[in-house]
PDB file of N, CA and C in Angstrom:
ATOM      1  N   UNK A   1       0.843  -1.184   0.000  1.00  0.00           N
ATOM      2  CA  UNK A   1       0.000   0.000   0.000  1.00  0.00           C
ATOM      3  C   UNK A   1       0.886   1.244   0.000  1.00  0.00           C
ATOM      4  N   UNK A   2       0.353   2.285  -0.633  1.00  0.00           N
ATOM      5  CA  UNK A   2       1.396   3.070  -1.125  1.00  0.00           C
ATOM      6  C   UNK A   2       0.845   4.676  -0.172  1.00  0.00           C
ATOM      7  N   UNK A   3       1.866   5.110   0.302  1.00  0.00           N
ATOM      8  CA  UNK A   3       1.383   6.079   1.504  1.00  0.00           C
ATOM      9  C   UNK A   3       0.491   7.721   0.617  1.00  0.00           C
ATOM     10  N   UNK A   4       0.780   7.121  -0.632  1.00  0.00           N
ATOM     11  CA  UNK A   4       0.310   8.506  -1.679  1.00  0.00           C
ATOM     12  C   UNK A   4      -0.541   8.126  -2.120  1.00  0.00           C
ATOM     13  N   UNK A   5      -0.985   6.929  -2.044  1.00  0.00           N
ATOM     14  CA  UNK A   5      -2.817   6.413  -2.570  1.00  0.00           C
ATOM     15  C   UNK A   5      -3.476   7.419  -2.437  1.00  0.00           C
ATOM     16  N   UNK A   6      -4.053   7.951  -1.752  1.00  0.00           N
ATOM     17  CA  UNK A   6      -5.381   9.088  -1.377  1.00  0.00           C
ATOM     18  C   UNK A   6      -4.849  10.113  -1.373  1.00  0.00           C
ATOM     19  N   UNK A   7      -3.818  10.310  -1.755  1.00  0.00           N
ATOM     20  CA  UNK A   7      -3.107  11.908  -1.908  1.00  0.00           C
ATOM     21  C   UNK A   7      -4.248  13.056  -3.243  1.00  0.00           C
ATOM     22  N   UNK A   8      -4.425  13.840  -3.013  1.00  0.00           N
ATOM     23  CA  UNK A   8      -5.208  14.554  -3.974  1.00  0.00           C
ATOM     24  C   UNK A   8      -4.356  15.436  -5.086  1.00  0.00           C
ATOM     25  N   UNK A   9      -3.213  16.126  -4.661  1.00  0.00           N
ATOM     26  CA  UNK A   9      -2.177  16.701  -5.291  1.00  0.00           C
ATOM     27  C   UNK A   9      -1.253  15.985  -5.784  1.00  0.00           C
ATOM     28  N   UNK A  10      -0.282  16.465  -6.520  1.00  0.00           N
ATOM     29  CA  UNK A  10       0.952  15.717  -7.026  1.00  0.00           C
ATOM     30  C   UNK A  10       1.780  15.267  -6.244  1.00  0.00           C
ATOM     31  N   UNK A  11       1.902  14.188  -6.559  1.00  0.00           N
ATOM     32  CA  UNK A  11       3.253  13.714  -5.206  1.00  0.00           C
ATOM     33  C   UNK A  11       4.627  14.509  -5.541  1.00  0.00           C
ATOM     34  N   UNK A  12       4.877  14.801  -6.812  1.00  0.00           N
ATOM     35  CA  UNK A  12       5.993  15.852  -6.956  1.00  0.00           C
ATOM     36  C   UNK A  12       5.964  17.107  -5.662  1.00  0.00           C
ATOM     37  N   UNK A  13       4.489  17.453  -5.903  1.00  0.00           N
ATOM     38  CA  UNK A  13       4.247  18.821  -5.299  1.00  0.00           C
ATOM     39  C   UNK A  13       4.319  19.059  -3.747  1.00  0.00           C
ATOM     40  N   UNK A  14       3.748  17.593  -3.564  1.00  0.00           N
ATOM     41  CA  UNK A  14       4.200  17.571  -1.769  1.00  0.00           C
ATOM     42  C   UNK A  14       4.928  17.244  -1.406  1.00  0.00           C
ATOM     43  N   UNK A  15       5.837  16.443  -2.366  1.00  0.00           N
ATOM     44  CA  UNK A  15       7.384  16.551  -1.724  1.00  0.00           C
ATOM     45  C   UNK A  15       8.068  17.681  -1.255  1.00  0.00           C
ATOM     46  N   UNK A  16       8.068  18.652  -2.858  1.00  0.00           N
ATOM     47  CA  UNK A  16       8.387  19.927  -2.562  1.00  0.00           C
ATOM     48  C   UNK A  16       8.351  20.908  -2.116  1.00  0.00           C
ATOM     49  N   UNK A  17       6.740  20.357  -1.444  1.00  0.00           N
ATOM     50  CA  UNK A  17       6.497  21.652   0.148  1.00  0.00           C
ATOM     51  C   UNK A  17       7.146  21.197   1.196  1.00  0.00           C
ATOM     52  N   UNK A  18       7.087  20.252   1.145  1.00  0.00           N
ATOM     53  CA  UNK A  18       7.967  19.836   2.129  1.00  0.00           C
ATOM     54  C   UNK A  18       9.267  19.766   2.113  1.00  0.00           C
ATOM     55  N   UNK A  19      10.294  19.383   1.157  1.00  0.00           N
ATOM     56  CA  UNK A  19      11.580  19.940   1.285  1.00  0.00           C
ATOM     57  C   UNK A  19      11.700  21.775   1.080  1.00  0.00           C
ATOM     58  N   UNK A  20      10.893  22.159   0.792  1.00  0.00           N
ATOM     59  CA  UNK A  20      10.490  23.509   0.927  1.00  0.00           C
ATOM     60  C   UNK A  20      10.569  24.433   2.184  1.00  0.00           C
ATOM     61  N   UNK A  21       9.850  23.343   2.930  1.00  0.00           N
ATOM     62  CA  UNK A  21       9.396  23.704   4.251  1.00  0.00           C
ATOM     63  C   UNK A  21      10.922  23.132   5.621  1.00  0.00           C
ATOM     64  N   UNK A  22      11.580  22.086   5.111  1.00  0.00           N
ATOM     65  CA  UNK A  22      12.599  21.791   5.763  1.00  0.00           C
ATOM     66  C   UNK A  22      13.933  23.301   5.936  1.00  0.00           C
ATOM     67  N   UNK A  23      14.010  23.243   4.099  1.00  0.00           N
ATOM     68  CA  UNK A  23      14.824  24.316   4.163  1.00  0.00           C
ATOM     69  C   UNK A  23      14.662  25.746   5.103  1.00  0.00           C
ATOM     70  N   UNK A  24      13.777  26.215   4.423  1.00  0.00           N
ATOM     71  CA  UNK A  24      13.299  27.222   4.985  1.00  0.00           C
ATOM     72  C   UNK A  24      12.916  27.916   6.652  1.00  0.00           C
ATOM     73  N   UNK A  25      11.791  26.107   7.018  1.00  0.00           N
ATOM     74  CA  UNK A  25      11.791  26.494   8.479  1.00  0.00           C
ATOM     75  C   UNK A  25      10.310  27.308   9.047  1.00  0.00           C
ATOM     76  N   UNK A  26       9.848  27.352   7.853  1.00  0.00           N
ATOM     77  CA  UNK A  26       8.671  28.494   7.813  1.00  0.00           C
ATOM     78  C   UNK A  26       7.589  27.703   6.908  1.00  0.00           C
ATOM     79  N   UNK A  27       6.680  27.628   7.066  1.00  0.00           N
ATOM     80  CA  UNK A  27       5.108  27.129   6.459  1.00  0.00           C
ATOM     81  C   UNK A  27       4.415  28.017   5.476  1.00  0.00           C
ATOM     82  N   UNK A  28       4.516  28.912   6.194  1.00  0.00           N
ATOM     83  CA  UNK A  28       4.113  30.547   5.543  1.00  0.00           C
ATOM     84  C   UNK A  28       5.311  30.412   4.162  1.00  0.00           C
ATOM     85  N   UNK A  29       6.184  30.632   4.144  1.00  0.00           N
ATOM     86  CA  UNK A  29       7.493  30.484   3.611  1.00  0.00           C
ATOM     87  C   UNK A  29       7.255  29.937   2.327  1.00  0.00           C
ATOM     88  N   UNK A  30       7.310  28.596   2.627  1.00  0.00           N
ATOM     89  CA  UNK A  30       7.061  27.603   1.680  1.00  0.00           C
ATOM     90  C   UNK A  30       5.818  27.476   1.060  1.00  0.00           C
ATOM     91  N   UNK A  31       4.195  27.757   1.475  1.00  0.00           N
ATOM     92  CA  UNK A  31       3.827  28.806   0.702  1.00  0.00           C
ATOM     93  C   UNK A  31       3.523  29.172  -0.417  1.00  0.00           C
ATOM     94  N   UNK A  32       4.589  30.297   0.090  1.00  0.00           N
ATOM     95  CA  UNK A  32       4.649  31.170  -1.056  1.00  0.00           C
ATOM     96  C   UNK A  32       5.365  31.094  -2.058  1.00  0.00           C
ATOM     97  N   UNK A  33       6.623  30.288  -1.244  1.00  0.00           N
ATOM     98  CA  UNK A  33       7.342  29.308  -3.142  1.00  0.00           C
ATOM     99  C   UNK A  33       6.621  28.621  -3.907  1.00  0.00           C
ATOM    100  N   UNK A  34       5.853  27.953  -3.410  1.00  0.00           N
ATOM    101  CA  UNK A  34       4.770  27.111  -4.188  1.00  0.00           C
ATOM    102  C   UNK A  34       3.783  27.648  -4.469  1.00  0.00           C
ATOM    103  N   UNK A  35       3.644  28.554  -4.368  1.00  0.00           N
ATOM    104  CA  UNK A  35       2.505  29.653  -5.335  1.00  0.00           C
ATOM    105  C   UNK A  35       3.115  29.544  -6.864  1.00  0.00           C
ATOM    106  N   UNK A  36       3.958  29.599  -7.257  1.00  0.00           N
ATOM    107  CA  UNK A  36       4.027  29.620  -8.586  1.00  0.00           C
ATOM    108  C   UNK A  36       3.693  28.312  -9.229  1.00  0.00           C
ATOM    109  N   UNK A  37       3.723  27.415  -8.476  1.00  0.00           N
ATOM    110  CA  UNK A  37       3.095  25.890  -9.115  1.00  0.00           C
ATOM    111  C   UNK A  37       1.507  25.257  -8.780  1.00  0.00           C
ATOM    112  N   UNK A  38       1.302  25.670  -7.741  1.00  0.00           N
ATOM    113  CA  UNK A  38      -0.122  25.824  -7.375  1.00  0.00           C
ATOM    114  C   UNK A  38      -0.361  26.025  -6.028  1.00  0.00           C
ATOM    115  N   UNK A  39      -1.476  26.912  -5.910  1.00  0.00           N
ATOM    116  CA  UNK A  39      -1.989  27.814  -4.339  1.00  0.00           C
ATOM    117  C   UNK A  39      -2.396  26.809  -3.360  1.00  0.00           C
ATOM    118  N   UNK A  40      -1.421  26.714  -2.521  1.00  0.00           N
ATOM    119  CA  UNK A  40      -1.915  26.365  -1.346  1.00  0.00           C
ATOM    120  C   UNK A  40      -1.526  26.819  -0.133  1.00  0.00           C
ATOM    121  N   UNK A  41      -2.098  26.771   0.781  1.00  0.00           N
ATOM    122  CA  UNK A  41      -2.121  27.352   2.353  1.00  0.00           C
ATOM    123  C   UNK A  41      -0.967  27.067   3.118  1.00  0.00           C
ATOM    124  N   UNK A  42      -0.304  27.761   4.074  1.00  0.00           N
ATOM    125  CA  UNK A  42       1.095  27.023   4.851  1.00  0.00           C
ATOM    126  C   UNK A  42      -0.191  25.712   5.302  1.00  0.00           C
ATOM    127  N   UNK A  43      -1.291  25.884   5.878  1.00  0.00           N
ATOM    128  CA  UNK A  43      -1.760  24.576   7.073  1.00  0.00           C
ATOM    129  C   UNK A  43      -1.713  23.515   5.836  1.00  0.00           C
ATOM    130  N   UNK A  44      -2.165  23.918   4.624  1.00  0.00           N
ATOM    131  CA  UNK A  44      -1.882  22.280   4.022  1.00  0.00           C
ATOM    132  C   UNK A  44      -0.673  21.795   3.843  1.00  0.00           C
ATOM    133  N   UNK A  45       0.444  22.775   3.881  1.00  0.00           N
ATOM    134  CA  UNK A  45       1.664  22.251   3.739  1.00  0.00           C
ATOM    135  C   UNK A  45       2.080  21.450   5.468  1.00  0.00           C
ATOM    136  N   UNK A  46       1.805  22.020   6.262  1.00  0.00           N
ATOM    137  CA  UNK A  46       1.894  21.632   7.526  1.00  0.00           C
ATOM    138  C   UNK A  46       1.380  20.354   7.686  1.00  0.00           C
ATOM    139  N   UNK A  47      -0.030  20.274   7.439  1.00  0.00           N
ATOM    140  CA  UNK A  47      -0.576  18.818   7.155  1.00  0.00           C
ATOM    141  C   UNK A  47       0.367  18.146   6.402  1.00  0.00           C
ATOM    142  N   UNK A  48       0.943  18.318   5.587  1.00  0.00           N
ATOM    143  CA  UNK A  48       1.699  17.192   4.261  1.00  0.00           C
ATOM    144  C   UNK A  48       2.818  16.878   5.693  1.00  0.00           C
ATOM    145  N   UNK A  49       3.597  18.095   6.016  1.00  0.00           N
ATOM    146  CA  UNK A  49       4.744  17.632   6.870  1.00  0.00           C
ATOM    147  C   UNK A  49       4.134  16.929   8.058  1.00  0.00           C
ATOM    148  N   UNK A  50       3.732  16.848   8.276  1.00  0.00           N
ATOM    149  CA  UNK A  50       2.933  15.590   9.522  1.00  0.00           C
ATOM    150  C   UNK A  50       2.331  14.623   8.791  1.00  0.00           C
ATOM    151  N   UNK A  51       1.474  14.200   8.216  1.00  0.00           N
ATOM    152  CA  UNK A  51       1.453  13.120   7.395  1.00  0.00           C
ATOM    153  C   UNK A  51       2.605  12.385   6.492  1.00  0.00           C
ATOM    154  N   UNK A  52       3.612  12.896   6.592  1.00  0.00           N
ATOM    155  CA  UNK A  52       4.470  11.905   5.793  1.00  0.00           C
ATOM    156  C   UNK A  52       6.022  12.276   6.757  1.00  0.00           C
ATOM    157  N   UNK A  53       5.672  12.334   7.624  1.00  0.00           N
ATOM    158  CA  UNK A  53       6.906  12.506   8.888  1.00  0.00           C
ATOM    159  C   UNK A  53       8.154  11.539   8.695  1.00  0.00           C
ATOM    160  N   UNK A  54       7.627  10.362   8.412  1.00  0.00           N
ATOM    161  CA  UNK A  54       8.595   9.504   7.920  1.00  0.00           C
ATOM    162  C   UNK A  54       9.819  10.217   6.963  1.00  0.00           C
ATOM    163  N   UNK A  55       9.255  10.939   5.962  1.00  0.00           N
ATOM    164  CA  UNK A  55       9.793  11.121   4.669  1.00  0.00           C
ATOM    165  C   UNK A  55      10.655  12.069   5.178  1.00  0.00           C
ATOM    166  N   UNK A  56      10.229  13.434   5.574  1.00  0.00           N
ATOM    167  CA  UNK A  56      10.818  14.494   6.468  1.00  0.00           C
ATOM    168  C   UNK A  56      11.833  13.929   7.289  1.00  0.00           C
ATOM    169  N   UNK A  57      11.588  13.063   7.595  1.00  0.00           N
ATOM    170  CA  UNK A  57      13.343  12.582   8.042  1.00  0.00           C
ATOM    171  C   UNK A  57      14.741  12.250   7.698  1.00  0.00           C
ATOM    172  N   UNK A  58      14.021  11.650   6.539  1.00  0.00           N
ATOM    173  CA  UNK A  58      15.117  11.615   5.840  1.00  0.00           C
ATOM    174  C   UNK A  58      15.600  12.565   4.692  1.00  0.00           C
ATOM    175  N   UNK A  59      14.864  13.755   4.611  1.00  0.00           N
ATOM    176  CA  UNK A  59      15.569  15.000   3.781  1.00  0.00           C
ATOM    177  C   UNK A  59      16.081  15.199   4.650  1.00  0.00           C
ATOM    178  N   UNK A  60      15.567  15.589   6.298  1.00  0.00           N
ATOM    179  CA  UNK A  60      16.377  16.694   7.238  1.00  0.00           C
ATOM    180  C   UNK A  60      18.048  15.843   7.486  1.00  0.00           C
ATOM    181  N   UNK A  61      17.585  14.566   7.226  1.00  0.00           N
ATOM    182  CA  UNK A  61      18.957  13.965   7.238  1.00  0.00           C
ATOM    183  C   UNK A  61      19.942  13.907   6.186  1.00  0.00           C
ATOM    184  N   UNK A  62      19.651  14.005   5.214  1.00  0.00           N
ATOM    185  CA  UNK A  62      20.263  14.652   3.901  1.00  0.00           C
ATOM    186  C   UNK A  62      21.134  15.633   3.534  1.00  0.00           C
ATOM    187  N   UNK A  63      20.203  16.822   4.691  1.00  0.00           N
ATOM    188  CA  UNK A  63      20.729  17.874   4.192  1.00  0.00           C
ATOM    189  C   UNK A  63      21.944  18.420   5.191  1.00  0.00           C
ATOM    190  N   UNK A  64      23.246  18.814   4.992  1.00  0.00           N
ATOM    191  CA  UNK A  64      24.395  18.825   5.432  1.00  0.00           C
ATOM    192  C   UNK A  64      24.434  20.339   5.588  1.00  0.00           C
ATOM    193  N   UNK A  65      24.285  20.946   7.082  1.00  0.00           N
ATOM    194  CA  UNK A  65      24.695  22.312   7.241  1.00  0.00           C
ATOM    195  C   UNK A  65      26.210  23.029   7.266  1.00  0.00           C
ATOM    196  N   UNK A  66      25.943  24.052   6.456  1.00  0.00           N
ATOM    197  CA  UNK A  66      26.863  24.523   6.030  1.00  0.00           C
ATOM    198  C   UNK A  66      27.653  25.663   7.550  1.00  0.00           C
ATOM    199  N   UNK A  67      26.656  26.099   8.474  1.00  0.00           N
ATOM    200  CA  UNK A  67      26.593  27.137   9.436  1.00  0.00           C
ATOM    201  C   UNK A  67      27.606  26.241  10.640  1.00  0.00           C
ATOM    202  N   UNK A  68      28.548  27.246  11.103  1.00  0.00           N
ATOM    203  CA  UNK A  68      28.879  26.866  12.566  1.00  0.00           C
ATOM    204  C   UNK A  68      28.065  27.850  13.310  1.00  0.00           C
ATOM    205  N   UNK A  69      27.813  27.410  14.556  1.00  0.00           N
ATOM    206  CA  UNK A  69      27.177  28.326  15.576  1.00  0.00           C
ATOM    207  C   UNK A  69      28.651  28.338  16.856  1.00  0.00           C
ATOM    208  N   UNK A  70      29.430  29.230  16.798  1.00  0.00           N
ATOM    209  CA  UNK A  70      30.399  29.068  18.297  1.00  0.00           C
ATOM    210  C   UNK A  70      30.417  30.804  19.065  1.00  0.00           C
ATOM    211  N   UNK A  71      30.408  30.352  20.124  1.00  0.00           N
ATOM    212  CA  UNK A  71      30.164  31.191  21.473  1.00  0.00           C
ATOM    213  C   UNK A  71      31.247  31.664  21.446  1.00  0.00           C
ATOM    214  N   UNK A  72      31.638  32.900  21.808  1.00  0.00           N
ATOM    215  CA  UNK A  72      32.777  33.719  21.626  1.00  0.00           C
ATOM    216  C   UNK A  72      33.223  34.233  23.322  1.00  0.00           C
ATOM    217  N   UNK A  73      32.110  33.426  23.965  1.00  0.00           N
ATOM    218  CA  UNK A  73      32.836  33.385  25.511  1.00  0.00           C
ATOM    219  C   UNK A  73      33.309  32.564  25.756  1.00  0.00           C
ATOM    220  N   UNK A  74      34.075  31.238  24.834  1.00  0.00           N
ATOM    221  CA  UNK A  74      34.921  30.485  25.367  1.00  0.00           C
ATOM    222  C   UNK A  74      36.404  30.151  24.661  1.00  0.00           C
ATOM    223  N   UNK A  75      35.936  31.546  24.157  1.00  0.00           N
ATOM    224  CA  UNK A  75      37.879  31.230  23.610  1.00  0.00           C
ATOM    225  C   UNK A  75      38.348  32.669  24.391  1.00  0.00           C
ATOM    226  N   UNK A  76      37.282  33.032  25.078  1.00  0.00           N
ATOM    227  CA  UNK A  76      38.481  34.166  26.216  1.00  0.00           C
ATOM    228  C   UNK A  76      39.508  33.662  26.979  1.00  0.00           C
TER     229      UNK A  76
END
């Protein structure tokens, strides 16, 4: 059984709110990138990222940050 059976949109498309939504960090965000492919709401994108939580794991694991975060009170 295939977790996109009853999906109503493109499975392209909810992937891409959702790696959309990984990057970004924002619902609202992602959005509005996907306004140019078709209108939908951050809550449906929110819904997609909770319904396929599984999947969302393994982009966020994918994706390799580029950012250090270091505290500059411990190299005093």
């Amino acid at each position: 059984m295939s977790i996109f059976k009853r999906e109503r949109n493109p499975i392209e498309i909810v992937l891409y709110g959702i790696y959309t939504y990984s990057r970004s960090n924002s619902f609202r965000l992602a959005s509005e990138i996907l306004k140019t492919l078709i209108n939908r709401s951050h809550e449906s994108i929110r819904l997609w990222w909770h319904r396929f939580n599984n999947i969302s794991k393994i982009i966020n694991q994918n994706i390799k940050s580029k950012i250090a975060l270091i505290d500059e009170t411990f190299f005093k």
